[in-house]
Protein backbone atom coordinates (compact mmCIF):
# COMPACT_ATOMS: atom_id res chain seq x y z
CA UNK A 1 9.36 9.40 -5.25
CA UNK A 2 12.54 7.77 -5.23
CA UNK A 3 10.79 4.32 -5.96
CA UNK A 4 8.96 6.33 -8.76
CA UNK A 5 12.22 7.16 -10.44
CA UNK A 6 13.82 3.77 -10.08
CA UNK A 7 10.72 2.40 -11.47
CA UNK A 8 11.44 4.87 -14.59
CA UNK A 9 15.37 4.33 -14.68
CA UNK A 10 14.77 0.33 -14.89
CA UNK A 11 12.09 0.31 -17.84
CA UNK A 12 15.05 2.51 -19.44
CA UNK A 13 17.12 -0.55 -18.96
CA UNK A 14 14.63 -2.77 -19.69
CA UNK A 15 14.60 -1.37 -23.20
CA UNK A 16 18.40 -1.65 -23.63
CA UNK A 17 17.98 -5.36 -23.61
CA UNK A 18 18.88 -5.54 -19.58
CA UNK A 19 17.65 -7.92 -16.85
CA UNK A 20 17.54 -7.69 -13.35
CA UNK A 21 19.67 -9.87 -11.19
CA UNK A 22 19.22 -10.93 -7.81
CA UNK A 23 23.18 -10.75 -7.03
CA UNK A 24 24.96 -7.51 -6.96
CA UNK A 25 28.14 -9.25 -7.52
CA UNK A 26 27.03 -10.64 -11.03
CA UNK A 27 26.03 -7.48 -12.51
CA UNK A 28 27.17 -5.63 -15.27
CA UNK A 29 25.52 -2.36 -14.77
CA UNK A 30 24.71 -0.76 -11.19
CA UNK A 31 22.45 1.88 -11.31
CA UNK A 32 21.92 4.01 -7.77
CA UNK A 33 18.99 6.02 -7.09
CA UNK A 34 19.33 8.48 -4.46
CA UNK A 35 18.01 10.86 -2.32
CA UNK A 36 19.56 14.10 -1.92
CA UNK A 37 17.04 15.42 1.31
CA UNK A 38 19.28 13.80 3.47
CA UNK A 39 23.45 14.38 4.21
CA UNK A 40 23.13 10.70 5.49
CA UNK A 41 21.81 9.55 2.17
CA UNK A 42 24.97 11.20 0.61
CA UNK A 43 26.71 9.32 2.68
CA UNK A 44 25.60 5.51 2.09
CA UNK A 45 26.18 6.71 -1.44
CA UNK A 46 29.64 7.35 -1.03
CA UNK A 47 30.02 4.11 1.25
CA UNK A 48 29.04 2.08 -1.28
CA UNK A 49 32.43 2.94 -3.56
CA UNK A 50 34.68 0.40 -2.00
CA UNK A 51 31.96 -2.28 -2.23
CA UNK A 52 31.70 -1.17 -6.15
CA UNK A 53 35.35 -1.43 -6.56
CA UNK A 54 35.63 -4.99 -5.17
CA UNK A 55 33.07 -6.37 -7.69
CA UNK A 56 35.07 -4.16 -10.62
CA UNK A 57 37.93 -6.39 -9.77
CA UNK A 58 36.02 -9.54 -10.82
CA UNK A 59 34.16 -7.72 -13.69
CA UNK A 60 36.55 -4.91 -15.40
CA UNK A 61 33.64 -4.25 -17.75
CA UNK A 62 31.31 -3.24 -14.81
CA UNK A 63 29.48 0.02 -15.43
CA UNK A 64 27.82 2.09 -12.64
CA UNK A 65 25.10 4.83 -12.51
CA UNK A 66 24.13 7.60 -10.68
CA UNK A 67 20.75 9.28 -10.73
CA UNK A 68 17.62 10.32 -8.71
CA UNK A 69 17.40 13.43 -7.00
CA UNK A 70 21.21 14.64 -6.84
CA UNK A 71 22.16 18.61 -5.35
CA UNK A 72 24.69 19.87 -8.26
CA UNK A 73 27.61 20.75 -5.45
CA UNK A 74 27.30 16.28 -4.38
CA UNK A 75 27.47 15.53 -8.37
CA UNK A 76 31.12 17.07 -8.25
CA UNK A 77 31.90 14.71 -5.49
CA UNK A 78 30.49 11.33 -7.55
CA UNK A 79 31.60 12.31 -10.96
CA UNK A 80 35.00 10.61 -10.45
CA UNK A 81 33.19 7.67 -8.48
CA UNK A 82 30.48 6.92 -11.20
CA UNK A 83 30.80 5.99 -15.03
CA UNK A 84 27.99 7.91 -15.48
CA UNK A 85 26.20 10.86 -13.15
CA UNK A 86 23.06 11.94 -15.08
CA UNK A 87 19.75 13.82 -13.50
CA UNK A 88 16.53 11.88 -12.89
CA UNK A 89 15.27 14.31 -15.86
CA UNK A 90 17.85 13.17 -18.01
CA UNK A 91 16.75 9.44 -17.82
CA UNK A 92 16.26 9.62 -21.60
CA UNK A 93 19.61 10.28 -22.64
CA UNK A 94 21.37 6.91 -20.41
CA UNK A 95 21.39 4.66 -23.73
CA UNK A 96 23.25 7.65 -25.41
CA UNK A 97 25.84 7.65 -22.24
CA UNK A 98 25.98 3.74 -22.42
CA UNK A 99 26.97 3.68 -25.97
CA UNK A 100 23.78 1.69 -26.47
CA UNK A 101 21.06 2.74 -29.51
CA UNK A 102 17.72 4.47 -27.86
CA UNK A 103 14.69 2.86 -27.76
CA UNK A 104 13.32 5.53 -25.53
CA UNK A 105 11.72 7.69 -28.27
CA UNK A 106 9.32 10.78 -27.55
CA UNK A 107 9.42 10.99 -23.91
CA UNK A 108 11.26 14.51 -23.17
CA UNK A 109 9.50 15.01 -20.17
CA UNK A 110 11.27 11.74 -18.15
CA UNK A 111 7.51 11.51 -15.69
CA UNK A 112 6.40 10.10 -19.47
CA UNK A 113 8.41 6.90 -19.75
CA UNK A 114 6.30 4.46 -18.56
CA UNK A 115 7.31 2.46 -15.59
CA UNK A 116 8.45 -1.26 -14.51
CA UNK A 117 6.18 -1.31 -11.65
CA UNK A 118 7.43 -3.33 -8.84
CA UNK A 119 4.40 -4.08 -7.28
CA UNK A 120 1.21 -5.74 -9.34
CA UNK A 121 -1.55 -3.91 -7.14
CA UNK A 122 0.24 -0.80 -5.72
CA UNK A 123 1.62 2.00 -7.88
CA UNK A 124 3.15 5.33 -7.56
CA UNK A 125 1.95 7.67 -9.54
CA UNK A 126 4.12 11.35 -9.79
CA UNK A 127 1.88 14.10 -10.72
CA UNK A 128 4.30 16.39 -9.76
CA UNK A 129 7.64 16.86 -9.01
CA UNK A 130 9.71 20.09 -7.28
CA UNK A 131 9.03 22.42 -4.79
CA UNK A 132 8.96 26.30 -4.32
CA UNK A 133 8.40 26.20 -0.58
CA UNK A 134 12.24 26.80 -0.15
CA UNK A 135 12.11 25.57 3.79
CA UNK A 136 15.03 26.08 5.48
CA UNK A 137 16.24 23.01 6.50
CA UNK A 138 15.42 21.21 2.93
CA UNK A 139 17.39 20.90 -0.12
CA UNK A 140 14.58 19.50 -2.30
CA UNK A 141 14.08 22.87 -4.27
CA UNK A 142 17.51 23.13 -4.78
CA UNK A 143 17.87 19.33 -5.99
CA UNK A 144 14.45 18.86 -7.88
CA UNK A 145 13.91 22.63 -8.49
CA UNK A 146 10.34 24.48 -9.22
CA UNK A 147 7.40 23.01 -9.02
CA UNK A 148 5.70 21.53 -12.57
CA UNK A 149 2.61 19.70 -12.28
CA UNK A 150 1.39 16.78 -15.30
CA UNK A 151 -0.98 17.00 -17.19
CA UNK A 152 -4.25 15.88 -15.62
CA UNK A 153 -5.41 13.86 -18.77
CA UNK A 154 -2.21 11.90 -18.44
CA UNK A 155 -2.40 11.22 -14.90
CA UNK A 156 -5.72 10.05 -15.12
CA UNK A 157 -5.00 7.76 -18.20
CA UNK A 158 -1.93 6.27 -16.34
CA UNK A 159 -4.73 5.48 -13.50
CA UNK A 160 -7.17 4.07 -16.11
CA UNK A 161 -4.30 2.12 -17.59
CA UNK A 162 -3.45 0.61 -13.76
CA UNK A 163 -6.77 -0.10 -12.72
CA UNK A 164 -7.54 -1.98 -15.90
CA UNK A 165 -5.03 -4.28 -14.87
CA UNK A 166 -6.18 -5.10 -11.31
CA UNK A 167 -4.37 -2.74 -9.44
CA UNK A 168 -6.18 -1.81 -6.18
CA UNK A 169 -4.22 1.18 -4.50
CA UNK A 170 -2.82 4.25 -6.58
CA UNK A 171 -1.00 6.56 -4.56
CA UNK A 172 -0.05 10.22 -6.27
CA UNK A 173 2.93 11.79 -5.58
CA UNK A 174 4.67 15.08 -5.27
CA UNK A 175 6.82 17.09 -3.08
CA UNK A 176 3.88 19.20 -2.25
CA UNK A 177 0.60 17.92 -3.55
CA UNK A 178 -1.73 20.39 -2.75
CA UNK A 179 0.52 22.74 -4.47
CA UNK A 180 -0.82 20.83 -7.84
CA UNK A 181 -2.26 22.71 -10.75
CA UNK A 182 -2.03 22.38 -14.21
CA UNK A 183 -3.98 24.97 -16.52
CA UNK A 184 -7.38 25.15 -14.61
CA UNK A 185 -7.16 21.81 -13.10
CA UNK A 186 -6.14 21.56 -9.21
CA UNK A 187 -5.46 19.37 -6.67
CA UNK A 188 -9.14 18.56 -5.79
CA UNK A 189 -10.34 18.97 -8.76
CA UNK A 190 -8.10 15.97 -9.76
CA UNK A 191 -8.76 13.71 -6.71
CA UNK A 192 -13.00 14.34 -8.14
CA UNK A 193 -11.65 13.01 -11.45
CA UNK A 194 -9.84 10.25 -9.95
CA UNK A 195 -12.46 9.60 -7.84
CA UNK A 196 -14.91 9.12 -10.80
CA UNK A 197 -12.95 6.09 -12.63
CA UNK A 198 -14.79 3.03 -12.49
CA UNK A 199 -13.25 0.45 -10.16
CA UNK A 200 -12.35 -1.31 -7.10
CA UNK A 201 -9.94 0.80 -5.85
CA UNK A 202 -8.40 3.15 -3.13
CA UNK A 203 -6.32 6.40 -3.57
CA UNK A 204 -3.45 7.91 -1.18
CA UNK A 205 -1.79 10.78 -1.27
CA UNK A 206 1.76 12.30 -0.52
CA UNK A 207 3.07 14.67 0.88
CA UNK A 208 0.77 17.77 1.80
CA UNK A 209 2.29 20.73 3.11
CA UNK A 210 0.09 22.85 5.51
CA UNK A 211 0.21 25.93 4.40
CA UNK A 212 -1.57 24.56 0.81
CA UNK A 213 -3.42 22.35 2.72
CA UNK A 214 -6.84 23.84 2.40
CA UNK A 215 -10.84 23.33 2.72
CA UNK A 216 -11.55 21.85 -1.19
CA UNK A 217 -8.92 19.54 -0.43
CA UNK A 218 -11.45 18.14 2.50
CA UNK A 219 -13.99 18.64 0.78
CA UNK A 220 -12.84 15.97 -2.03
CA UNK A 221 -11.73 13.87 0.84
CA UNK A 222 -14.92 13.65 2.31
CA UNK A 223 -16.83 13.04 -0.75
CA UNK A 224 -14.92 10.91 -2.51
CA UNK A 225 -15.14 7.28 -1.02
CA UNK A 226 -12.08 5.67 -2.96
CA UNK A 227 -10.16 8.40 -1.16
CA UNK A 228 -9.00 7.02 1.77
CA UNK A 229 -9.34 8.76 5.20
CA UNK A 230 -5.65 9.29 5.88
CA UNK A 231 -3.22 11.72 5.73
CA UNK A 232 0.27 12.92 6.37
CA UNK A 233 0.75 16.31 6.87
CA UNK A 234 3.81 17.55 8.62
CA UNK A 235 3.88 20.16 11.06
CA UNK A 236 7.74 19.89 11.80
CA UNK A 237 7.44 21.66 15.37
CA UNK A 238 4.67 22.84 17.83
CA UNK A 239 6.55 26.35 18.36
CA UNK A 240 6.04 29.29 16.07
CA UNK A 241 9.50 30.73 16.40
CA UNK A 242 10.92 27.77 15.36
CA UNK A 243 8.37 27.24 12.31
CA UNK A 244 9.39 30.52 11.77
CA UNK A 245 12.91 30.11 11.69
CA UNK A 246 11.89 26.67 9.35
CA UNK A 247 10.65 28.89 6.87
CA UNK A 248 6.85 27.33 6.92
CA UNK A 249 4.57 30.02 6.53
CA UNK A 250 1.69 28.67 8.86
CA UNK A 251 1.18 28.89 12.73
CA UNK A 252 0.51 26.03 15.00
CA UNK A 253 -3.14 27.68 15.29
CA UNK A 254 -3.23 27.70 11.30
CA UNK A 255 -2.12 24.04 12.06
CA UNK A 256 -4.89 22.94 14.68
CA UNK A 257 -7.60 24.52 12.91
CA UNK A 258 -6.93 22.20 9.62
CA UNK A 259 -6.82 19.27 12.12
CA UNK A 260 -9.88 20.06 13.91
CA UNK A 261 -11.70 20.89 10.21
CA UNK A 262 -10.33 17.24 9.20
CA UNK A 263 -11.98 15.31 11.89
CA UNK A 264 -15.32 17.32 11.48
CA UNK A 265 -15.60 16.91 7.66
CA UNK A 266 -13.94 13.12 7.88
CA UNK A 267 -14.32 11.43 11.17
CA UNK A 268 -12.32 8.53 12.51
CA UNK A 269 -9.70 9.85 9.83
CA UNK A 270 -6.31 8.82 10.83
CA UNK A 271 -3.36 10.95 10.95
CA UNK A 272 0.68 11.01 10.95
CA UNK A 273 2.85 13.81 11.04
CA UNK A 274 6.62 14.60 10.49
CA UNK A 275 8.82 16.21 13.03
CA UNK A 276 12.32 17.73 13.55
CA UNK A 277 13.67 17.80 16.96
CA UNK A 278 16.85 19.84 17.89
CA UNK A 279 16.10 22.05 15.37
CA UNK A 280 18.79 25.11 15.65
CA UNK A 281 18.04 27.30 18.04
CA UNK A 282 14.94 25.28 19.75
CA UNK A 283 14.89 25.54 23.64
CA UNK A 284 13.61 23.15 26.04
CA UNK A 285 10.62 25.48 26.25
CA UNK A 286 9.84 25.58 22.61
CA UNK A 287 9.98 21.76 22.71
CA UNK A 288 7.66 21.77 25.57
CA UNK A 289 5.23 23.32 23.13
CA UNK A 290 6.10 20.17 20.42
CA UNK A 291 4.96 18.15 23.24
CA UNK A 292 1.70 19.87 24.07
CA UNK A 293 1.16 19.50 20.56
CA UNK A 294 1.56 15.95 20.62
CA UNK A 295 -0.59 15.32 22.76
CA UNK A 296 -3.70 17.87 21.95
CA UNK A 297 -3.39 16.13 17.79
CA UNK A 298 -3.10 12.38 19.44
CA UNK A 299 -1.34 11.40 16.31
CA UNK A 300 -1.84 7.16 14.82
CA UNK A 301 1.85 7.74 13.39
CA UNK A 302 4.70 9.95 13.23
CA UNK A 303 7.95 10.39 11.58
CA UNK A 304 10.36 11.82 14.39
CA UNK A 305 14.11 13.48 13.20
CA UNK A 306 16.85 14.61 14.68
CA UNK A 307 17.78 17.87 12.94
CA UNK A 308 21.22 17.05 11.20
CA UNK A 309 22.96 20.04 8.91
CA UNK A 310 22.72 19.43 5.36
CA UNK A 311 24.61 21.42 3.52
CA UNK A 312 23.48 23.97 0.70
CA UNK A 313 20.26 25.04 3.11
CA UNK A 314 19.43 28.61 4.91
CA UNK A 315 19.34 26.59 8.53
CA UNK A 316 22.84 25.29 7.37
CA UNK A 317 24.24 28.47 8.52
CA UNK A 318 22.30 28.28 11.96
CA UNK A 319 24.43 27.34 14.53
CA UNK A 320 23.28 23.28 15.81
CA UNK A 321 23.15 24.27 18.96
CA UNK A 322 21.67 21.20 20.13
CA UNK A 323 23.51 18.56 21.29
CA UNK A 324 22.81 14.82 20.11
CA UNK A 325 21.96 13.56 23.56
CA UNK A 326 19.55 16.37 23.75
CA UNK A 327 17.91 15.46 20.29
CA UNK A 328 17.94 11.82 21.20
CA UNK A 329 16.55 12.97 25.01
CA UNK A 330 13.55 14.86 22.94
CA UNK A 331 12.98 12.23 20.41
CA UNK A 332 12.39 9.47 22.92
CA UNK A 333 9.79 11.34 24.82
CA UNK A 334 7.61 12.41 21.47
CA UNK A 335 7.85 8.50 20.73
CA UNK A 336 6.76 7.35 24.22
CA UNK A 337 3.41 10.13 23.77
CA UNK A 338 3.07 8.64 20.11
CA UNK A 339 3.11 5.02 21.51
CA UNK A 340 0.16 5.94 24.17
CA UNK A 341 -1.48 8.14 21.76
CA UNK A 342 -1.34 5.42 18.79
CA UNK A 343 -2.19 2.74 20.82
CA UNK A 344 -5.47 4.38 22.45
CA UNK A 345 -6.57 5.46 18.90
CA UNK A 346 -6.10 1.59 18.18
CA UNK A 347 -8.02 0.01 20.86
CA UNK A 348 -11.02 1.83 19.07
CA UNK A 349 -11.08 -0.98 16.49
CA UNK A 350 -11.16 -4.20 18.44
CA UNK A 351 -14.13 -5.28 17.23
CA UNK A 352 -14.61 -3.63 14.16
CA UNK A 353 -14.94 -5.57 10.80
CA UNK A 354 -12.45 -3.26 8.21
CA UNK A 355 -11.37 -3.73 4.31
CA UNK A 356 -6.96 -4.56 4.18
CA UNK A 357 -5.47 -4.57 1.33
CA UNK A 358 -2.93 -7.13 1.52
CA UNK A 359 0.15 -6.42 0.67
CA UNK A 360 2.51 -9.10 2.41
CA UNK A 361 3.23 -12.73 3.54
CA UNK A 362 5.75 -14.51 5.99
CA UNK A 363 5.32 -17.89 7.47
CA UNK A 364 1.93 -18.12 7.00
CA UNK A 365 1.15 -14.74 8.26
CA UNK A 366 -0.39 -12.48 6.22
CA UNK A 367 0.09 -8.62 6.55
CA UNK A 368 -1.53 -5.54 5.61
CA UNK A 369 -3.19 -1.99 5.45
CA UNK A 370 -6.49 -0.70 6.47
CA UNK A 371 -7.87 2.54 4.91
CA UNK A 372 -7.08 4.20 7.52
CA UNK A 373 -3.48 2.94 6.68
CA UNK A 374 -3.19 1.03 9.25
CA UNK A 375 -1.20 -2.09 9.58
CA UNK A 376 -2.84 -5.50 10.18
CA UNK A 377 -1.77 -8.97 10.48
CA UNK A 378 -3.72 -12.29 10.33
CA UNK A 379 -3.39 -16.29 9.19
CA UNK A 380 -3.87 -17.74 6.47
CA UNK A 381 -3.13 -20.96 4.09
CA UNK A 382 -4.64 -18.77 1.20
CA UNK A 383 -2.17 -16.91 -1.16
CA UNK A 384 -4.04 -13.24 -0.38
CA UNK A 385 -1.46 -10.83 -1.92
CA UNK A 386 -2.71 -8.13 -3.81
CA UNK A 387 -6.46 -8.83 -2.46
CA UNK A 388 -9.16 -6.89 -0.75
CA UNK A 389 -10.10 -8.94 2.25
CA UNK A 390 -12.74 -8.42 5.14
CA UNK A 391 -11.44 -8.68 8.49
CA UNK A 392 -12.74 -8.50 12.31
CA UNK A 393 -9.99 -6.81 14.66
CA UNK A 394 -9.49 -9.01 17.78
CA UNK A 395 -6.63 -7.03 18.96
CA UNK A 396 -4.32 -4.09 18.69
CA UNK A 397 -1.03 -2.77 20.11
CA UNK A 398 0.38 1.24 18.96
CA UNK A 399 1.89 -0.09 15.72
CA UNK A 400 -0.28 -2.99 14.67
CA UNK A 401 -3.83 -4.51 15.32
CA UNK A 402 -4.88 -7.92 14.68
CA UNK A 403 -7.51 -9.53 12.95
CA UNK A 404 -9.60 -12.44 11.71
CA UNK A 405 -10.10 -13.52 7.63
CA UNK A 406 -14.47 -12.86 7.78
């Protein structure tokens, strides 16, 4: 989502006459995007003053920019910092703050100012933005605010649009997906629709929440063959006290029964997860149950965190009871189960002939996802970029498998 919104903010720019430039130190107008879910994100925000202040020095006329996803309590902090602190929703109004005549006309929802993609056969596509979930440890509600879903009919143009001009994997975006709806239109009715437009093409999703994750939504998985068969969906810890305490209305039960509904409806589908560790509160028993977890799901990928306070959430006022060697002791063995776990699932493939999109080159190496998301490397003279190619895995290690150009 943050790449959606810088996409937005530099067609904005774009209109104002403005051009991207490679060096930092020769521009006239910075803009940041941030990310408010994390206090370390705040941080690198705030670290990046001096380094602003330097290149003022050499350019008096400098102007700088803050926007994305900013929590109301850090915009008092940056207001000083920044010539200009505006909401991501607010987008609309920067010429107006610049001094600079608006050429962005009729947009006053921002998620309708058409993008500068940065990739010619990958976009992001927001089809809703906010949250209501209101976990504990998350600020996203309180920094994006309720959910509001897009209008179907112009999510699916903006597909049309992309796919009419070779683009060959649309991902849709939201804080909470599944949570999608907009007048009788839901989340898998509107993978069926996207599903139905003509073209060579693959669709992703993110992020799913498991207490919205339901049945339809497998359904349309299953069914729909440009829907590819992988998914995130975060499960945060394997103890029910602590999802409790989280705030994430679903048992590990609820949890296991999705995953075991998943690989019945869509098998060989590959799945990640996201986890906190040293969560306030969480024993060495409860973390014992993480583990079990772990290794009952077998997960192909998985985002492991060390809890950290951020500010302005219910678990703020928990006590972080949990020191960092303990979070770093917990975080280590999760990784060393993923590594076993991911590489076991990726041994199954040696062999196999799979569809990559490539997405990547470097010295004659050329890089890659699967369906299944998963990342590939081969050779190759050819410029591939951006291509659907056919490939036979020769090998595989837990975060990458290898392959030959077929």
């Amino acid at each position: 989502m943050n790449i959606s919104d810088s996409e937005r903010v530099s067609a904005v720019l774009e209109s104002l006459n403005y051009k991207k430039t490679s060096n930092i130190n020769d521009a006239d107008l910075i803009a940041v995007v941030m990310c408010s879910v994390r206090q370390s994100a705040v941080d690198r925000v705030q670290g990046l003053m001096q380094k602003f202040e330097k290149i003022r020095q050499k350019n008096p006329k400098l102007k700088t920019v803050l926007t994305g996803c900013i929590l109301k309590r850090d915009k008092k902090i940056f207001i000083n910092s920044f010539d200009c602190v505006i909401d991501i929703k607010e987008i609309k109004n920067l010429p107006s703050l610049l001094n600079i005549k608006n050429k962005i006309r009729g947009k006053n929802i921002y998620l309708d100012i058409k993008p500068k993609y940065f990739s010619k056969f990958s976009a992001s596509i927001p089809i809703m933005t906010g949250c209501n979930n209101f976990c504990s440890y998350c600020i996203v509600p309180y920094a994006r605010e309720r959910e509001v879903s897009r209008p179907a009919k112009k999510i699916i143009s903006e597909i049309k649009n992309l796919i009419k001009n070779d683009y060959k994997e649309i991902w849709l975006l939201g804080q909470n997906v599944n949570s999608y709806k907009n007048k009788n239109i839901t989340f898998p009715k509107l993978l069926k629709m996207a599903n139905m437009i003509p073209g060579n093409f693959w669709i992703r999703f993110t992020s799913s929440h498991p207490k919205d994750f339901n049945s339809e939504v497998i359904s349309a998985m299953a069914t729909g063959k440009k829907i590819t068969p992988y998914l995130n969906l975060p499960i945060q810890s394997g103890d029910d006290k602590i999802l409790k305490l989280m705030n994430r209305h679903y048992t590990v039960k609820d949890y296991k029964n999705k995953i075991r509904e998943l690989r019945e409806k869509i098998p060989g589908i590959c799945l990640s997860t996201d986890i906190i560790v040293g969560f306030p509160g969480e024993t060495k028993k409860q973390f014992e149950n993480t583990i079990k977890l772990f290794k009952n799901i077998k997960y192909d990928l998985a985002y492991i965190n060390k809890y950290s306070t951020r500010h302005g959430t219910a678990a703020a006022k928990l006590a972080d009871n949990v020191t960092i060697e303990e979070k770093k002791r917990r975080e280590k063995i999760l990784t060393a189960i993923l590594k076993q776990t991911a590489l076991e699932n990726n041994k199954k493939y040696i062999g196999r002939r799979v569809g990559v999109l490539i997405d990547s080159e470097k010295n004659g190496r050329l890089f890659g996802k699967t369906k299944e998301y998963k990342t590939i490397e081969t050779k190759s003279n050819k410029n591939l970029v951006g291509k659907f190619v056919k490939l036979k895995i020769i090998d595989a290690g837990p975060w990458k498998l290898k392959g030959n150009l077929l």
